[in-house]
PDB file of N, CA and C in Angstrom:
ATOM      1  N   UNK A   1      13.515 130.841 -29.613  1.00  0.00           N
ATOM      2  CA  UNK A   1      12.276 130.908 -30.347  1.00  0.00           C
ATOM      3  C   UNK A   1      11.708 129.493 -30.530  1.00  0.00           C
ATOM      4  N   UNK A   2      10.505 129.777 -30.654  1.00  0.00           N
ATOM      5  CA  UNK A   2       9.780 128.230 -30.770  1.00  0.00           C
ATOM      6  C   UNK A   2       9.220 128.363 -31.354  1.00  0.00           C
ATOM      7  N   UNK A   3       9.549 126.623 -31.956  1.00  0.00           N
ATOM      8  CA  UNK A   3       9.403 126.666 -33.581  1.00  0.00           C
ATOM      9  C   UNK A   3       8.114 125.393 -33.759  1.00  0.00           C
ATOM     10  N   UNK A   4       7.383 126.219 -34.589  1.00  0.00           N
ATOM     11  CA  UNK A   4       6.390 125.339 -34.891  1.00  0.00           C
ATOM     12  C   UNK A   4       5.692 124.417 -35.917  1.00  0.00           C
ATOM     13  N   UNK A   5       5.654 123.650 -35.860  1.00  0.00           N
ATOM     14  CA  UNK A   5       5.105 122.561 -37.330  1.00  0.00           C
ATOM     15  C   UNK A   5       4.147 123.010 -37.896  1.00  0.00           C
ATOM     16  N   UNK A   6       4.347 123.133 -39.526  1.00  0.00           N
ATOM     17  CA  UNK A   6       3.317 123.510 -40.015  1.00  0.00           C
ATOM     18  C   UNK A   6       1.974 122.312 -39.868  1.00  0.00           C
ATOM     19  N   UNK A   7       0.647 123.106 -40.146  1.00  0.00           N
ATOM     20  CA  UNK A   7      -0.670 122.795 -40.053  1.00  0.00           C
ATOM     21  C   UNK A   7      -0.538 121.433 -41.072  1.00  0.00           C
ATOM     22  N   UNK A   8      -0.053 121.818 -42.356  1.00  0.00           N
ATOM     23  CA  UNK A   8       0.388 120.427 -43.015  1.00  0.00           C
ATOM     24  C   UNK A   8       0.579 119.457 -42.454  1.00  0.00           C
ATOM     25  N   UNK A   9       1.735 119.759 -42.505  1.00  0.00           N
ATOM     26  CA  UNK A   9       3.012 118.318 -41.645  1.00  0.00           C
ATOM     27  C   UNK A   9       2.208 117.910 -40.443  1.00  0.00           C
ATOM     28  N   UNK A  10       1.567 118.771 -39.651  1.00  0.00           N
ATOM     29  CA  UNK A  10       0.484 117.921 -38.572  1.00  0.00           C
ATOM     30  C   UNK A  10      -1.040 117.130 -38.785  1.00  0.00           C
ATOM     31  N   UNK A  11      -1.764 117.438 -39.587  1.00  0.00           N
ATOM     32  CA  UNK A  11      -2.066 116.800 -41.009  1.00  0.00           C
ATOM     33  C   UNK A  11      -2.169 115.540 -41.001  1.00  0.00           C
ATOM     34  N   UNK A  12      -0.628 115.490 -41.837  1.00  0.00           N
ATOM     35  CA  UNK A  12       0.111 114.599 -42.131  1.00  0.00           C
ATOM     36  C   UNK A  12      -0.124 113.283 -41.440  1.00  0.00           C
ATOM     37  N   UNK A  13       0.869 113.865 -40.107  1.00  0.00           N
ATOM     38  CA  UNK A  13       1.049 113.019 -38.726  1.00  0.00           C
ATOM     39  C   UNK A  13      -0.495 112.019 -38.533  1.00  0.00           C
ATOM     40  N   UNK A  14      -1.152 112.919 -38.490  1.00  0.00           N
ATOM     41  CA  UNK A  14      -2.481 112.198 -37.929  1.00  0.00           C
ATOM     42  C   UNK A  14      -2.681 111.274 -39.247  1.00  0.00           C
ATOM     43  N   UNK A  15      -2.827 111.628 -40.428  1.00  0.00           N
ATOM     44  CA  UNK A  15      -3.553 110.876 -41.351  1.00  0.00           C
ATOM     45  C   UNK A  15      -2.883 109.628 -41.419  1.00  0.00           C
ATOM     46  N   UNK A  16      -1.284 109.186 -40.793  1.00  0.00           N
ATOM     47  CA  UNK A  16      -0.624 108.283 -40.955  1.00  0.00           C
ATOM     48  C   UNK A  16      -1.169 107.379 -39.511  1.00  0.00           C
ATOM     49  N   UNK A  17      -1.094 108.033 -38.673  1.00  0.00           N
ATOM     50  CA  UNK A  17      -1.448 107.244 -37.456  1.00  0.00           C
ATOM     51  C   UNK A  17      -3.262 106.627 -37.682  1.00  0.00           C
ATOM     52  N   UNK A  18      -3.787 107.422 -38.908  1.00  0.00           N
ATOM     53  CA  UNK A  18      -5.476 106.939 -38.523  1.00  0.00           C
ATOM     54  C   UNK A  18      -4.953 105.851 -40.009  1.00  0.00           C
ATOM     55  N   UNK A  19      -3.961 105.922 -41.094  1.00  0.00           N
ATOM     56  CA  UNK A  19      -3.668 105.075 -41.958  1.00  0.00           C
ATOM     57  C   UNK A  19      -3.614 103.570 -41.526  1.00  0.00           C
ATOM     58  N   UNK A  20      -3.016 103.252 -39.951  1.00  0.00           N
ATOM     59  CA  UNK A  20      -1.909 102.802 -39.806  1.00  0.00           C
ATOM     60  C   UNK A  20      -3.247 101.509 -38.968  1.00  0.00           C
ATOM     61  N   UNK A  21      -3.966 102.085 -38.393  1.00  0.00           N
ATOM     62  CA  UNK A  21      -5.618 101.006 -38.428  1.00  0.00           C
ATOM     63  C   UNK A  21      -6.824 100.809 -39.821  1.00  0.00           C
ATOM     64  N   UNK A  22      -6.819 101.587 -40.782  1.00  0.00           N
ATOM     65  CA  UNK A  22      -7.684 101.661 -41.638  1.00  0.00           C
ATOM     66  C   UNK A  22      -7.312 101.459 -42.803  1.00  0.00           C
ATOM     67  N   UNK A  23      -7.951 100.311 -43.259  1.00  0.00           N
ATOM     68  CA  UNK A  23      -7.633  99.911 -44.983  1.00  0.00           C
ATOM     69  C   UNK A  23      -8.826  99.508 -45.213  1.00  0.00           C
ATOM     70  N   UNK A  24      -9.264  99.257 -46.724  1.00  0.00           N
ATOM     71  CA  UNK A  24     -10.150  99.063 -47.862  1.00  0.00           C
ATOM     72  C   UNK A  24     -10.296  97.565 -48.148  1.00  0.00           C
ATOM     73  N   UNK A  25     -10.934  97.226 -48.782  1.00  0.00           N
ATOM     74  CA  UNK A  25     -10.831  96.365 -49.202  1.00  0.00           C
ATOM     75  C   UNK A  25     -12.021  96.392 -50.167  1.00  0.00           C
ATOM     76  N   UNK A  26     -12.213  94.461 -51.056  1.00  0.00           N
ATOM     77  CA  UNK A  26     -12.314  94.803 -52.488  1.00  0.00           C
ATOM     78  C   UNK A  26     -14.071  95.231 -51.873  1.00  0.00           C
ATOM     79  N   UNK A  27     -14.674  94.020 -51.119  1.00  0.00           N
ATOM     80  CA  UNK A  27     -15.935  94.189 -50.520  1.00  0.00           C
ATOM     81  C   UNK A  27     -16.201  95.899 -49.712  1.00  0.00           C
ATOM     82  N   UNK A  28     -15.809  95.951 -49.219  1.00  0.00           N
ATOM     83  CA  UNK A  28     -15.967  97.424 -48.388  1.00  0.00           C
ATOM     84  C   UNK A  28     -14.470  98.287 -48.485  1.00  0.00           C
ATOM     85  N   UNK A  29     -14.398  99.129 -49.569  1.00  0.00           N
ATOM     86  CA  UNK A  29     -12.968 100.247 -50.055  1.00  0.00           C
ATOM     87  C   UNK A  29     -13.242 101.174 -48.933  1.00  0.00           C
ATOM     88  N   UNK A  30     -12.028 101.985 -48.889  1.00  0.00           N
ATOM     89  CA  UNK A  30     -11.947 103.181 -48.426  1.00  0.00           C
ATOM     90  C   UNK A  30     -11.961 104.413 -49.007  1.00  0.00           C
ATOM     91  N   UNK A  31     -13.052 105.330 -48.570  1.00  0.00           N
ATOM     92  CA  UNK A  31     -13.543 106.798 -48.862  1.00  0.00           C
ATOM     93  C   UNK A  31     -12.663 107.478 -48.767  1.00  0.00           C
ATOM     94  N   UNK A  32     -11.681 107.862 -49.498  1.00  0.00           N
ATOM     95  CA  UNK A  32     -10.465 108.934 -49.063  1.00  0.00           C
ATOM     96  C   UNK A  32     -10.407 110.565 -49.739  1.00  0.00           C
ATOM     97  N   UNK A  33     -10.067 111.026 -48.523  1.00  0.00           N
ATOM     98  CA  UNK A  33     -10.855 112.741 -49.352  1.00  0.00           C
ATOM     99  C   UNK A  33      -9.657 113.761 -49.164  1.00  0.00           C
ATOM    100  N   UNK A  34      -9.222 114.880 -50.030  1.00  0.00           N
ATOM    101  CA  UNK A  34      -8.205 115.178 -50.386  1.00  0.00           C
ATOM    102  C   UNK A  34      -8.706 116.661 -50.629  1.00  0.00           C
ATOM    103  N   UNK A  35      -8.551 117.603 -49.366  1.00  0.00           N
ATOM    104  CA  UNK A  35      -8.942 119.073 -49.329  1.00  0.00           C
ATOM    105  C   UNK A  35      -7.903 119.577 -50.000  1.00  0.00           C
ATOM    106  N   UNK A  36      -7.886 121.017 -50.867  1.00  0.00           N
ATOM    107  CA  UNK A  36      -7.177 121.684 -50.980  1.00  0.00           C
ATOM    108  C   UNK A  36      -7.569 122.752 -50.890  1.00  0.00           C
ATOM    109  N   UNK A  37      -6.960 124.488 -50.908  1.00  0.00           N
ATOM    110  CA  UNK A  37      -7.708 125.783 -50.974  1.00  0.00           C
ATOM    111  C   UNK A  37      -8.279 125.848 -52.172  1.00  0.00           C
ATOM    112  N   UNK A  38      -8.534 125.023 -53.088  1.00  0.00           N
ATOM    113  CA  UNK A  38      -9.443 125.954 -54.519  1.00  0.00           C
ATOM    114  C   UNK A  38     -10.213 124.440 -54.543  1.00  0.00           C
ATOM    115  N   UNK A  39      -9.862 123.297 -54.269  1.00  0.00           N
ATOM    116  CA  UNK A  39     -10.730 122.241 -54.530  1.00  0.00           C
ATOM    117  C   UNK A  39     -10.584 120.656 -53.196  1.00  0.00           C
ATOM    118  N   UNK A  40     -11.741 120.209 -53.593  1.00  0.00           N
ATOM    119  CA  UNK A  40     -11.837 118.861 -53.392  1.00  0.00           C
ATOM    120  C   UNK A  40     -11.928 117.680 -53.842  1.00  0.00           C
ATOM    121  N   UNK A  41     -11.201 116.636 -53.362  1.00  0.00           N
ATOM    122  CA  UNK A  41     -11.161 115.170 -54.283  1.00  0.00           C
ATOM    123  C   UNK A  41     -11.435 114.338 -53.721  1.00  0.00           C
ATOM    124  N   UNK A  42     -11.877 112.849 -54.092  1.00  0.00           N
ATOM    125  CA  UNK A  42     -12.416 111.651 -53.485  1.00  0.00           C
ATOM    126  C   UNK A  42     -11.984 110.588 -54.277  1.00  0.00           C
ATOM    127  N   UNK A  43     -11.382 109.903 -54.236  1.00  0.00           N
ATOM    128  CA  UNK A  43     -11.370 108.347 -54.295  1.00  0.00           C
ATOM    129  C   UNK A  43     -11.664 107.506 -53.509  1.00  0.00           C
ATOM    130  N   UNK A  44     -12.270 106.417 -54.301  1.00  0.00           N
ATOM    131  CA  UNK A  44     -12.729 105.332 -53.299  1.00  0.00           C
ATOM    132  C   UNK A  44     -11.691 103.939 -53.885  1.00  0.00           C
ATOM    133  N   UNK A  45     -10.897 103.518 -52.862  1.00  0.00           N
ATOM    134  CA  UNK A  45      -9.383 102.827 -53.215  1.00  0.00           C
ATOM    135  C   UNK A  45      -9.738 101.544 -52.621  1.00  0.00           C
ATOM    136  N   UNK A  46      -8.973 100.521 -53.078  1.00  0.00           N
ATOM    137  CA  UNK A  46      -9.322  99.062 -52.485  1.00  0.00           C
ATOM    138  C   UNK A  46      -7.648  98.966 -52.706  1.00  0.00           C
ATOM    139  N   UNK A  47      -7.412  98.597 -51.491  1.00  0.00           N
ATOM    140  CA  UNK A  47      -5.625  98.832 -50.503  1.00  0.00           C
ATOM    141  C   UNK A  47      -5.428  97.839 -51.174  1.00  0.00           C
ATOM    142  N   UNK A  48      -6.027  96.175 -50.706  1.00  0.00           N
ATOM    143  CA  UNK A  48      -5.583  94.818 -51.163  1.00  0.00           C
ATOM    144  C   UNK A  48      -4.787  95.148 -52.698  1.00  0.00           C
ATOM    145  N   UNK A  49      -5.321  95.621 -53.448  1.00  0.00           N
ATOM    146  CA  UNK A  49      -4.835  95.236 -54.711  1.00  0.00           C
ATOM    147  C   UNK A  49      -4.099  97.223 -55.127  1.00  0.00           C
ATOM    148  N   UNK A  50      -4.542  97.520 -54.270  1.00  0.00           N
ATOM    149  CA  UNK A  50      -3.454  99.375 -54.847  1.00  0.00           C
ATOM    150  C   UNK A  50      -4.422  99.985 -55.961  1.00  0.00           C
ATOM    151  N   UNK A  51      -5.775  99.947 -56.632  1.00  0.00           N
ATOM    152  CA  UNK A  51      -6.236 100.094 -57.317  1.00  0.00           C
ATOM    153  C   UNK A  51      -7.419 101.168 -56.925  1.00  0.00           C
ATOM    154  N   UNK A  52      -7.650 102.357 -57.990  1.00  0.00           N
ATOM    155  CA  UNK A  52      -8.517 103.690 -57.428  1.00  0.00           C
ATOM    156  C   UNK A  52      -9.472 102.586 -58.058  1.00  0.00           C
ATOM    157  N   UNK A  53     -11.252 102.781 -57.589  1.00  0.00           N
ATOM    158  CA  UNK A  53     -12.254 101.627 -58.120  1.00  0.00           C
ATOM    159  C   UNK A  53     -13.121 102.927 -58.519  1.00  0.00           C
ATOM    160  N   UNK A  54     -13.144 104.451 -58.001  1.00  0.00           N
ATOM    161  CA  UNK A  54     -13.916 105.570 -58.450  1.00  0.00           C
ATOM    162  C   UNK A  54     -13.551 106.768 -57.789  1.00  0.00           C
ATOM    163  N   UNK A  55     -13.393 107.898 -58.851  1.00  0.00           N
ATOM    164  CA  UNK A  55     -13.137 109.120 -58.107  1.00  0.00           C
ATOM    165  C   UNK A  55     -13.909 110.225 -58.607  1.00  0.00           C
ATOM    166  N   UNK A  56     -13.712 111.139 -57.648  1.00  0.00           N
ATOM    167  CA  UNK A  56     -14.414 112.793 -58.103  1.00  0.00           C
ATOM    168  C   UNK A  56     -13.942 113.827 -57.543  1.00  0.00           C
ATOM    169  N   UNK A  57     -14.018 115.161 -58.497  1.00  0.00           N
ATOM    170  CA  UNK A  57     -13.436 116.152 -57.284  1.00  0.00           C
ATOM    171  C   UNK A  57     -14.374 117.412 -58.216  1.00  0.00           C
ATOM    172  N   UNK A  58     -14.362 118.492 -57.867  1.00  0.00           N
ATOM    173  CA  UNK A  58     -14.598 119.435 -57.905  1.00  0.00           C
ATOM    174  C   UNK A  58     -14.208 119.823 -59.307  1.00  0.00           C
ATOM    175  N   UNK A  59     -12.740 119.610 -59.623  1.00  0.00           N
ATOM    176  CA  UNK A  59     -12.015 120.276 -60.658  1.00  0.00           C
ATOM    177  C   UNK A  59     -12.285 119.441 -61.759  1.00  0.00           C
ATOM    178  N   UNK A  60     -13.048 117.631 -61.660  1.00  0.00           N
ATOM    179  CA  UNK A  60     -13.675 117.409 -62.849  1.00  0.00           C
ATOM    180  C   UNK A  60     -15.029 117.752 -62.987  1.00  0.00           C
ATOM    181  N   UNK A  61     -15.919 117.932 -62.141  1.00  0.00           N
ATOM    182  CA  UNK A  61     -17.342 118.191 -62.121  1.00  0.00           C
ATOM    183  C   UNK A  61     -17.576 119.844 -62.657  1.00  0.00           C
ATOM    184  N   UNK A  62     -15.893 120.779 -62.876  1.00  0.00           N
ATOM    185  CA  UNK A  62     -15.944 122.044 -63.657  1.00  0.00           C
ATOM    186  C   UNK A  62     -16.251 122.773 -62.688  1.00  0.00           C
ATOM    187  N   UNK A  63     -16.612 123.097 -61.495  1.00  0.00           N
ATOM    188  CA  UNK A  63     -16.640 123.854 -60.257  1.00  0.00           C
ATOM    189  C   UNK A  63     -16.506 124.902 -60.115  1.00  0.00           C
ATOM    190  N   UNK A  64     -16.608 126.403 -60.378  1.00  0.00           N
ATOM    191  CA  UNK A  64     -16.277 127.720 -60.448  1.00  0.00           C
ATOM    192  C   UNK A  64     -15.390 127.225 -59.118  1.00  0.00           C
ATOM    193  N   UNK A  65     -16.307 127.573 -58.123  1.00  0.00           N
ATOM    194  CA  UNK A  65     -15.642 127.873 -56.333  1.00  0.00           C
ATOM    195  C   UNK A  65     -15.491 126.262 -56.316  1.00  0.00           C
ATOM    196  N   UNK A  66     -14.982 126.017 -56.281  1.00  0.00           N
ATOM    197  CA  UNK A  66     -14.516 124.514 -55.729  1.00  0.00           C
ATOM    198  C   UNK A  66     -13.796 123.886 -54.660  1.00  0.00           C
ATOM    199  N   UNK A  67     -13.577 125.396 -53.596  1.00  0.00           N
ATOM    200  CA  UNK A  67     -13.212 125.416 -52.565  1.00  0.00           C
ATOM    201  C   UNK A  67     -14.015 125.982 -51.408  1.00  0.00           C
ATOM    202  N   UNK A  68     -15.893 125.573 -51.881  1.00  0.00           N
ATOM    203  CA  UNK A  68     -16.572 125.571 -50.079  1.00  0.00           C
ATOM    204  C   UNK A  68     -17.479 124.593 -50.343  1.00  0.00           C
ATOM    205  N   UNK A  69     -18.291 124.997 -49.166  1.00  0.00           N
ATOM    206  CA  UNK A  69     -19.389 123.952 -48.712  1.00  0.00           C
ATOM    207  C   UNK A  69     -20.103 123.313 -49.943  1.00  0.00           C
ATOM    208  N   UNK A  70     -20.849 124.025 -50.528  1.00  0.00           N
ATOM    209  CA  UNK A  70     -21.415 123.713 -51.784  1.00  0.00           C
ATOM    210  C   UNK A  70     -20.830 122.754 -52.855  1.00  0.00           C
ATOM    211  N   UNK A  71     -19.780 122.598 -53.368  1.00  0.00           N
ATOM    212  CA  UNK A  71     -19.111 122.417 -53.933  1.00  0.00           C
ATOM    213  C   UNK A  71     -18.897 120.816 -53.044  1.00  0.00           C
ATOM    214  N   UNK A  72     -18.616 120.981 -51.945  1.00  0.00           N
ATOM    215  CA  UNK A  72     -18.131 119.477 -51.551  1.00  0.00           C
ATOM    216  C   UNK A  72     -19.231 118.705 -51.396  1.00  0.00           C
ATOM    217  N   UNK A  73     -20.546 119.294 -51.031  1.00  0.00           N
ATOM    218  CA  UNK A  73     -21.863 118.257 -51.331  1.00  0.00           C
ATOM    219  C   UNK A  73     -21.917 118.225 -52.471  1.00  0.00           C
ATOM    220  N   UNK A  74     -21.653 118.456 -53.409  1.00  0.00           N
ATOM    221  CA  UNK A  74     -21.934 118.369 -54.927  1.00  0.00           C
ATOM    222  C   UNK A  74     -20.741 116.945 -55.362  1.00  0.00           C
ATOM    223  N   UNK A  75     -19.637 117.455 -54.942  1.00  0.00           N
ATOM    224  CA  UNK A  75     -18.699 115.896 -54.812  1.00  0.00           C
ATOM    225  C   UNK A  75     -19.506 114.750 -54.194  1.00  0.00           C
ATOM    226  N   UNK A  76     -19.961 114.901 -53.066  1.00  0.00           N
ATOM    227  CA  UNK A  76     -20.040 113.982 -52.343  1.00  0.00           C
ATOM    228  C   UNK A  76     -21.211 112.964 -52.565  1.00  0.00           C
ATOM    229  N   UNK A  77     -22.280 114.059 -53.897  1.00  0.00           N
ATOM    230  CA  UNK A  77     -23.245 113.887 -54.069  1.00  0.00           C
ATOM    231  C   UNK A  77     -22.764 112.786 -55.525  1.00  0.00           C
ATOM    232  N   UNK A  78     -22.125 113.097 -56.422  1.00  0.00           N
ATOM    233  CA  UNK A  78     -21.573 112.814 -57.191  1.00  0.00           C
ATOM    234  C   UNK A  78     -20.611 111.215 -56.970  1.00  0.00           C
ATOM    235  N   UNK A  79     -19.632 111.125 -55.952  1.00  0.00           N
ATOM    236  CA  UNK A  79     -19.139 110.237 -55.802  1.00  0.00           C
ATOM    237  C   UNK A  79     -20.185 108.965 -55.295  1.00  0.00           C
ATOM    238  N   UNK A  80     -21.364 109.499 -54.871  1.00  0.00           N
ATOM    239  CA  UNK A  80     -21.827 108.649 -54.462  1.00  0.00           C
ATOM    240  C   UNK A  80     -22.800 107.755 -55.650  1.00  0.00           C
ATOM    241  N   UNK A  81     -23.212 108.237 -56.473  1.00  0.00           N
ATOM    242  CA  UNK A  81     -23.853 108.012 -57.859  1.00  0.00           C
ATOM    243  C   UNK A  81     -22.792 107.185 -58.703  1.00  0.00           C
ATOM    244  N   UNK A  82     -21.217 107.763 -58.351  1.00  0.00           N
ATOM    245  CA  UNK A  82     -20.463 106.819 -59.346  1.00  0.00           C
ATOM    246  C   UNK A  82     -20.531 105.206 -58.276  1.00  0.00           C
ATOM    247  N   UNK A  83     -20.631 105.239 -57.257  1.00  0.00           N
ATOM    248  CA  UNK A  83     -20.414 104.166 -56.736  1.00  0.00           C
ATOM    249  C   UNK A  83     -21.519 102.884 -56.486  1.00  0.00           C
ATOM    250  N   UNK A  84     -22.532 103.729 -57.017  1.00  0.00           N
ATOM    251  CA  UNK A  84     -23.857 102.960 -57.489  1.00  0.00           C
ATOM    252  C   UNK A  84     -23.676 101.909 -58.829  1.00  0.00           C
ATOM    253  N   UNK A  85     -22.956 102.866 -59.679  1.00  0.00           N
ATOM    254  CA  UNK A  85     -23.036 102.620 -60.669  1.00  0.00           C
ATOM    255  C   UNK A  85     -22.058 101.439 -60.653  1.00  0.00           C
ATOM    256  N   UNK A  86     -21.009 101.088 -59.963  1.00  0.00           N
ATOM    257  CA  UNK A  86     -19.924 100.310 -59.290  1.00  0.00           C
ATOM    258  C   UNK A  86     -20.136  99.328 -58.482  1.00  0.00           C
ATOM    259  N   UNK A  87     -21.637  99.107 -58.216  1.00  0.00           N
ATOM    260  CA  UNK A  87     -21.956  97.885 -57.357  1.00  0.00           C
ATOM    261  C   UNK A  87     -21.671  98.411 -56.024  1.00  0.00           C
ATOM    262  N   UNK A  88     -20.425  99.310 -55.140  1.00  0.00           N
ATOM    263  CA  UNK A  88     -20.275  99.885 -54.373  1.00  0.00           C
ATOM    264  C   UNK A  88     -21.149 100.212 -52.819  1.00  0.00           C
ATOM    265  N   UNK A  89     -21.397  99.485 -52.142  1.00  0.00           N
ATOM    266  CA  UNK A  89     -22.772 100.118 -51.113  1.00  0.00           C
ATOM    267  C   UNK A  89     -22.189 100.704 -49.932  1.00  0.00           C
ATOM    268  N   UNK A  90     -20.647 100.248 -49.621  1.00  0.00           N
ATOM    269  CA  UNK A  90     -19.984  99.856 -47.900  1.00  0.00           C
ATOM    270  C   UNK A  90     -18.646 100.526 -47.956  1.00  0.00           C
ATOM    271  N   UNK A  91     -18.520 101.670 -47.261  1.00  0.00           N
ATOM    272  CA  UNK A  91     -17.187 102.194 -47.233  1.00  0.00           C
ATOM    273  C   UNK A  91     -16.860 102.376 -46.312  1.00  0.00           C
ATOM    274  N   UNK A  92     -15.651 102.333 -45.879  1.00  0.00           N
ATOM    275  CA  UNK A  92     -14.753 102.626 -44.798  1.00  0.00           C
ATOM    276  C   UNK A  92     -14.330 104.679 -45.488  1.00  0.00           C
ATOM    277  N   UNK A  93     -14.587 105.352 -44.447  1.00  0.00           N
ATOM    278  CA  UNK A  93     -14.379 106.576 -44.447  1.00  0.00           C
ATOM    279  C   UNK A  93     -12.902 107.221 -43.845  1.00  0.00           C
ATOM    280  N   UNK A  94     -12.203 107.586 -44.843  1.00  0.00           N
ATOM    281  CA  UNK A  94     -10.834 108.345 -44.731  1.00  0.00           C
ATOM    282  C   UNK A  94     -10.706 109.546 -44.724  1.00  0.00           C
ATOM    283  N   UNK A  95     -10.727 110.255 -43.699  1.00  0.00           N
ATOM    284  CA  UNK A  95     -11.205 112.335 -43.823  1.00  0.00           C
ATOM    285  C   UNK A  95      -9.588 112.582 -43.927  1.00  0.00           C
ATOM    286  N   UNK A  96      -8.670 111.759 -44.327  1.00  0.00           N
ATOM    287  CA  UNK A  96      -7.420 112.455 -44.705  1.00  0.00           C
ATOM    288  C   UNK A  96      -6.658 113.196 -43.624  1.00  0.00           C
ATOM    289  N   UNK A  97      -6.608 113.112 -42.261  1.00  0.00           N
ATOM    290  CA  UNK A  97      -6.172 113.824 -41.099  1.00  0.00           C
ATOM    291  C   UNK A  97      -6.580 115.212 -41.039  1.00  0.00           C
ATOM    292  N   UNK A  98      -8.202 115.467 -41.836  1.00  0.00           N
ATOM    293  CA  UNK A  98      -8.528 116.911 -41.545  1.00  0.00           C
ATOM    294  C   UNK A  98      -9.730 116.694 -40.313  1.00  0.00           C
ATOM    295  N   UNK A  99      -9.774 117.624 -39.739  1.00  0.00           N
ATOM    296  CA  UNK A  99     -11.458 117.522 -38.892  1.00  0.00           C
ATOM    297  C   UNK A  99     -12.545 117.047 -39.497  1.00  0.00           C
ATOM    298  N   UNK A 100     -13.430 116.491 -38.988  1.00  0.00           N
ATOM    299  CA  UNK A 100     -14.586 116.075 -39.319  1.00  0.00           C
ATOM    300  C   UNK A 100     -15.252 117.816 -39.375  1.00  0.00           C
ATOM    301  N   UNK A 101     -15.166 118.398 -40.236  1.00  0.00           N
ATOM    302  CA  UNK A 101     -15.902 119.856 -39.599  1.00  0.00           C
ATOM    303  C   UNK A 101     -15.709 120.301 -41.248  1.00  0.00           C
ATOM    304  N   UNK A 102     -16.955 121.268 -41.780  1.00  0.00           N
ATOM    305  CA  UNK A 102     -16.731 122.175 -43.071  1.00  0.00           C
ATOM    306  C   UNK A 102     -17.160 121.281 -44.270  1.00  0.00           C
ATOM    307  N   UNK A 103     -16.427 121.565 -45.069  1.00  0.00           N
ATOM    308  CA  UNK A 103     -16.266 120.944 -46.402  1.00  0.00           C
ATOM    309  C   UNK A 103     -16.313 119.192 -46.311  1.00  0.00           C
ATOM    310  N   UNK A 104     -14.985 118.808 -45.422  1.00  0.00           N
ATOM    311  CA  UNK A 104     -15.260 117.085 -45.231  1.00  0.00           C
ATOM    312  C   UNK A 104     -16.572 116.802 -44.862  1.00  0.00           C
ATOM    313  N   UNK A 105     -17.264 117.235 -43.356  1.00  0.00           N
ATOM    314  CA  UNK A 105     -18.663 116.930 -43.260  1.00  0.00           C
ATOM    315  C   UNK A 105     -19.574 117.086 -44.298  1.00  0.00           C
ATOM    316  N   UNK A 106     -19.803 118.260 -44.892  1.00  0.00           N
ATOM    317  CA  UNK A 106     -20.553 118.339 -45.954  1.00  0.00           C
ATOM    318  C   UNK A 106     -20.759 117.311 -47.230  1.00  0.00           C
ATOM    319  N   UNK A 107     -18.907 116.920 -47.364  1.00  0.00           N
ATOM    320  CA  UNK A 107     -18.977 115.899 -48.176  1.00  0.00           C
ATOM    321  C   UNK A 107     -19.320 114.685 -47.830  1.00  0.00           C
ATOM    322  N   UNK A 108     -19.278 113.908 -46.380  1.00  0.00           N
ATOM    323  CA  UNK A 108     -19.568 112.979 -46.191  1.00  0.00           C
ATOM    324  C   UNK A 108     -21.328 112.833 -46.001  1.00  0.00           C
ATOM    325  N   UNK A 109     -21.868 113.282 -45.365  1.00  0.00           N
ATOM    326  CA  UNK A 109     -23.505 113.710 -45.287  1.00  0.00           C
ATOM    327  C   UNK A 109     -24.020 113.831 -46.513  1.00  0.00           C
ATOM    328  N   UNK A 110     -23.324 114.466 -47.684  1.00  0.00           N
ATOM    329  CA  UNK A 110     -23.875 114.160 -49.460  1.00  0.00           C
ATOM    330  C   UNK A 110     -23.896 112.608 -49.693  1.00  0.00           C
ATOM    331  N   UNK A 111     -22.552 112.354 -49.684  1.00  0.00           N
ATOM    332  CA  UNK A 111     -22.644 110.678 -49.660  1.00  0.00           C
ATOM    333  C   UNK A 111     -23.392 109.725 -48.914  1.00  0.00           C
ATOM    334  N   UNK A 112     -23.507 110.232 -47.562  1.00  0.00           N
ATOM    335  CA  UNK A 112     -24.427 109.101 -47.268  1.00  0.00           C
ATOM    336  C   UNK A 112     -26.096 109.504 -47.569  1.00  0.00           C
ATOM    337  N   UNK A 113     -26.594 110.624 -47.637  1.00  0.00           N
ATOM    338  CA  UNK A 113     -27.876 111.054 -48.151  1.00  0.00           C
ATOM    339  C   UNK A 113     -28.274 110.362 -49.495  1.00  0.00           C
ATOM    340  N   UNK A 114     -27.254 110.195 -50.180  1.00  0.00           N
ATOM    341  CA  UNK A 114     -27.048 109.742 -51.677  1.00  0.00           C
ATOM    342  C   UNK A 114     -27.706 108.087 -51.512  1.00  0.00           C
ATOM    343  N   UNK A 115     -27.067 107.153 -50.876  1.00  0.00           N
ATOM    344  CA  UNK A 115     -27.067 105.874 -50.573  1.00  0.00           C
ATOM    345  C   UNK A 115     -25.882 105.261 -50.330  1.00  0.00           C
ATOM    346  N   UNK A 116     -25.108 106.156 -50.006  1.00  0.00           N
ATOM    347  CA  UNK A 116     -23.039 105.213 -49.618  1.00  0.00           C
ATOM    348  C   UNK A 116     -23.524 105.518 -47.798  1.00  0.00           C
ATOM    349  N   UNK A 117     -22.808 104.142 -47.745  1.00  0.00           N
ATOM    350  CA  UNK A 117     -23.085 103.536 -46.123  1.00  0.00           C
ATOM    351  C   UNK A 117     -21.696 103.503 -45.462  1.00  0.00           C
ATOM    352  N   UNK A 118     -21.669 104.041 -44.462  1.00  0.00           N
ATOM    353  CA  UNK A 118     -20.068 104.100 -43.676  1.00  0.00           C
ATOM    354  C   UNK A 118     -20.504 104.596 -42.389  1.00  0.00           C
TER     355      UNK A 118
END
């Protein structure tokens, strides 16, 4: 029988190999986005120093469905307003080893519609 890796653990794999070129910093952080089945999350992290500089997800913005499309432009729309408010203009974008496709797109296209540049 053949045995197969979960969708996770492959995931995983990728998000370490796209980790392993991409870091933050204090001038231009990294956009890092964190799907789950009932919600979505965002921090924007500056690696140099290990420090979250702004976050958002679904489950603080109170979200009924906080697991579709809607919901992640509403993050994305949101994270991008906190990062205004943060001096923030220049991000390096982290889709977390998921597809660019769904919910991540949605969230990234809020953010940059907003005024976050990546």
């Amino acid at each position: 029988m053949i045995k197969k890796e979960s969708k996770n653990d492959m995931r995983q794999r990728r998000h370490a190999r796209i980790r392993a070129s991409l870091s933050g910093t204090k001038e231009c952080p990294r956009l890092n986005v964190f799907r789950s089945n009932n919600g979505i999350y965002v921090q924007v992290i500056d690696d140099e120093s290990g420090n979250t500089l702004v976050s958002s997800s679904s489950v603080a913005l109170k979200i009924k469905n906080g697991g579709n499309i809607e919901a992640a432009a509403l993050v994305g729309k949101d994270i991008a307003e906190k990062c205004k408010k943060a001096k923030i203009e220049k991000v390096v974008f982290d889709r977390g080893g998921n597809l660019y496709h769904g919910r991540v797109k949605a969230l990234a296209e809020a953010a940059r519609e907003n005024g976050l540049n990546f």
